[in-house]
C-alpha atoms as a PDB file:
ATOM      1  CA  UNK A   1     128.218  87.211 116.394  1.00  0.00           C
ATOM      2  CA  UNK A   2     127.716  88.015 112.627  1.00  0.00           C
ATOM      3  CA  UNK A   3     125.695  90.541 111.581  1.00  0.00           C
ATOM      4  CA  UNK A   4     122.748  90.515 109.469  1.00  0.00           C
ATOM      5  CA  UNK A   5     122.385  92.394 106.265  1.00  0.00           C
ATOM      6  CA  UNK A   6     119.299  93.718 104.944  1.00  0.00           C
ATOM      7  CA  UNK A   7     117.824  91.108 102.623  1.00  0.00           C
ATOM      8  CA  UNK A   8     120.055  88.460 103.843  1.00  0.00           C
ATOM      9  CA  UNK A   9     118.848  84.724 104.840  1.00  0.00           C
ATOM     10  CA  UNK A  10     120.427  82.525 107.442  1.00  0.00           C
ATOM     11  CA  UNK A  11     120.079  79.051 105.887  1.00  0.00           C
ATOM     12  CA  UNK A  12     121.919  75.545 106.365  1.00  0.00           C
ATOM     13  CA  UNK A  13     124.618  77.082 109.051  1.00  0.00           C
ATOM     14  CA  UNK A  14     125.695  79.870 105.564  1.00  0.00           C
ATOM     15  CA  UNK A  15     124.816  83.291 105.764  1.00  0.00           C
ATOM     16  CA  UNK A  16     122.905  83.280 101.938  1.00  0.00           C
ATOM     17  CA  UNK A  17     121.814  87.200 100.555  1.00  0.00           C
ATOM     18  CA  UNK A  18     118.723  86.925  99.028  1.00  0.00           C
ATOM     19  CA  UNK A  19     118.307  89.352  95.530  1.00  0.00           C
ATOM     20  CA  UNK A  20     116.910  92.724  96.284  1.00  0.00           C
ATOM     21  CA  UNK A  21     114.776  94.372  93.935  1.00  0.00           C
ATOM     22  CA  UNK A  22     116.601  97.231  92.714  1.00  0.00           C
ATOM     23  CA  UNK A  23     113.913 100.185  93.159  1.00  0.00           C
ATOM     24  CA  UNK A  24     114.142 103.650  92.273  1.00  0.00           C
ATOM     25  CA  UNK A  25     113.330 106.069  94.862  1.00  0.00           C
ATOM     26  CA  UNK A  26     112.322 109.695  94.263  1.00  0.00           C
ATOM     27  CA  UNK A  27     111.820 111.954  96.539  1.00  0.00           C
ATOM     28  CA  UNK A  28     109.622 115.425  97.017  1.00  0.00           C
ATOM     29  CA  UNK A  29     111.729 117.490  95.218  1.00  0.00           C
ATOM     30  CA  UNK A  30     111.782 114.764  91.991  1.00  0.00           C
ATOM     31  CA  UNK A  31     108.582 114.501  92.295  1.00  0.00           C
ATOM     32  CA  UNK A  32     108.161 118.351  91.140  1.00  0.00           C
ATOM     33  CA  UNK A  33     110.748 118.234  89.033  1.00  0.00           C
ATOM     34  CA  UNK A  34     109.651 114.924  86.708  1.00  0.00           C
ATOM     35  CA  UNK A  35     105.570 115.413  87.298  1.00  0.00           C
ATOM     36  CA  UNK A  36     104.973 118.740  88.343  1.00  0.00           C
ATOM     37  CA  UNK A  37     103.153 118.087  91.868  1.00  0.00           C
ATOM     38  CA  UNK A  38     104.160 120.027  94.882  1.00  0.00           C
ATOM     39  CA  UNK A  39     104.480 118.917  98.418  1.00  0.00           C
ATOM     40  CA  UNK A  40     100.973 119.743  99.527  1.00  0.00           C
ATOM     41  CA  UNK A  41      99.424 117.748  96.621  1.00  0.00           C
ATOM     42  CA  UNK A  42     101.555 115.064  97.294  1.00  0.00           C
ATOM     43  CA  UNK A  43     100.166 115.348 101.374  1.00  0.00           C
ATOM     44  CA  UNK A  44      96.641 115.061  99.212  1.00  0.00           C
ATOM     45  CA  UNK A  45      96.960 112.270  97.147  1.00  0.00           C
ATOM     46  CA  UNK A  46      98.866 110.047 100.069  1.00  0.00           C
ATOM     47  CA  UNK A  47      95.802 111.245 102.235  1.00  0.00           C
ATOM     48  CA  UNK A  48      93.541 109.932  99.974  1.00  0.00           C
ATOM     49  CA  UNK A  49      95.254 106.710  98.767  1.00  0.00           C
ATOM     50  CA  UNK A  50      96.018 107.238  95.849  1.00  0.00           C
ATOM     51  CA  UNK A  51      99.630 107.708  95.708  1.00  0.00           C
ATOM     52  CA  UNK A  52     101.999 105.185  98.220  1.00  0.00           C
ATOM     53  CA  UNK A  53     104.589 107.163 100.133  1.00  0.00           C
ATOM     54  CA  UNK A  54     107.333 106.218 102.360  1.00  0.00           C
ATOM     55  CA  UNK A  55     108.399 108.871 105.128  1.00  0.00           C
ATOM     56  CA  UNK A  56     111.961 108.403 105.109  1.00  0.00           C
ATOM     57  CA  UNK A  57     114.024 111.128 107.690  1.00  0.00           C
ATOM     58  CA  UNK A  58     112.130 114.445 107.296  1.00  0.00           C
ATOM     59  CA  UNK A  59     110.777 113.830 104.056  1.00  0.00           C
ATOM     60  CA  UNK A  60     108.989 111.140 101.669  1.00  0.00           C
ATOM     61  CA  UNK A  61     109.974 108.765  98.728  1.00  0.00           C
ATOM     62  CA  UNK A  62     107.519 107.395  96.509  1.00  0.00           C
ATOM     63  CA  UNK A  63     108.836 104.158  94.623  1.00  0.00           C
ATOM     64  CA  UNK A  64     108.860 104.486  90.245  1.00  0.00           C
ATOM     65  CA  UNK A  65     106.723 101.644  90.267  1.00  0.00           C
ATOM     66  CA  UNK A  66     104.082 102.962  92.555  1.00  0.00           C
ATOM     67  CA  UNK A  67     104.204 106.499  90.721  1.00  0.00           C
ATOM     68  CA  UNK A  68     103.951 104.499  87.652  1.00  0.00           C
ATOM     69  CA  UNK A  69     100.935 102.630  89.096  1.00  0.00           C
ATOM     70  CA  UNK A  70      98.839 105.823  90.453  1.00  0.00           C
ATOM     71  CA  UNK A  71      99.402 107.846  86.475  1.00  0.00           C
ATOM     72  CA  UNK A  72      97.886 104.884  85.135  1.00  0.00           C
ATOM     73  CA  UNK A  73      95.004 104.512  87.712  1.00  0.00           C
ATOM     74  CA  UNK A  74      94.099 108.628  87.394  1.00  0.00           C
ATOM     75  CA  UNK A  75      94.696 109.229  84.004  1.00  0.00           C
ATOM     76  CA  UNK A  76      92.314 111.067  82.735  1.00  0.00           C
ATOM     77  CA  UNK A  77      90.707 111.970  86.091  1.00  0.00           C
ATOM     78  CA  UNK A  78      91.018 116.279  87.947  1.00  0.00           C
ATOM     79  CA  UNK A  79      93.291 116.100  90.569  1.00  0.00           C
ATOM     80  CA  UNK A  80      93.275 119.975  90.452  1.00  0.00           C
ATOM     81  CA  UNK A  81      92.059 120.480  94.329  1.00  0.00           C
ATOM     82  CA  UNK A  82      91.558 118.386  97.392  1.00  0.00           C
ATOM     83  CA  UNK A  83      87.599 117.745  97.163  1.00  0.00           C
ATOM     84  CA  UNK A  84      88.453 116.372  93.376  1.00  0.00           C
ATOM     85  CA  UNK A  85      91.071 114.351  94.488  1.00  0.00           C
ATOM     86  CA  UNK A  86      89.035 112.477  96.849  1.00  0.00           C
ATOM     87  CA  UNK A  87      86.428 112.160  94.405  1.00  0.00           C
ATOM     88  CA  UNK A  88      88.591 110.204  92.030  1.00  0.00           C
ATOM     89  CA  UNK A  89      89.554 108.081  94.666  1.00  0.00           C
ATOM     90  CA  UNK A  90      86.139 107.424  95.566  1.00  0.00           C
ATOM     91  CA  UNK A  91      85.734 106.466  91.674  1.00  0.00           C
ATOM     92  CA  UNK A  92      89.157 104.115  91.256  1.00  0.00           C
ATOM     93  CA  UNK A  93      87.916 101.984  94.706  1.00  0.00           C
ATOM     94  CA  UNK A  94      84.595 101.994  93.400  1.00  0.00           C
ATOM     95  CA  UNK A  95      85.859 100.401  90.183  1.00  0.00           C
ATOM     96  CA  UNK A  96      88.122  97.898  92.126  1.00  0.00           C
ATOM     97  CA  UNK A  97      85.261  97.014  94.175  1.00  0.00           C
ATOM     98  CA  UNK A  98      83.087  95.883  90.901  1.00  0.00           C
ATOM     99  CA  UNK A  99      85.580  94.426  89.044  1.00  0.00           C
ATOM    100  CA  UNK A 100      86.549  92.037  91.831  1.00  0.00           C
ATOM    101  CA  UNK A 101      82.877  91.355  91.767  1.00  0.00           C
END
């Protein structure tokens, strides 16, 4: 019995690996070291939706492209306490609602 790979295909009687995405992963502690934002606003902003996280062990990793995603969806916007935060994410769905509208 062979075993399967992550990301691999079984196709025409040939095991075939698909292309994975190369992703960049950064975890809590990169998180406060690139951006600033400690664990417990990181808690916040995955509560709220605003900010995709993946629990991996006994911590989370956020992918660059989704960090990317959320600095360009809150710029501008106060983040600076919980009641704010869910605020803005009332605002950003609000806007995604209309423009699909």
């Amino acid at each position: 019995m062979q075993k399967m790979h992550i990301g691999a295909d079984y196709r025409c009687g040939k095991l075939e690996r698909r292309r994975l995405r190369t992703t960049e992963l950064l975890k809590t502690e990169e998180m406060h070291e690139r951006y600033g934002l400690h664990r417990a606003k990181l808690k916040d902003l995955r509560e709220a939706g605003l900010l995709v996280g993946t629990k991996l062990g006994h911590g989370y990793s956020y992918r660059q492209q989704d960090v990317d995603e959320f600095l360009d969806k809150t710029k501008g916007l106060d983040l600076s306490n919980r009641n704010k935060i869910r605020v803005a994410a009332a605002l950003i769905r609000s806007k995604e609602v209309s423009q699909r509208q």
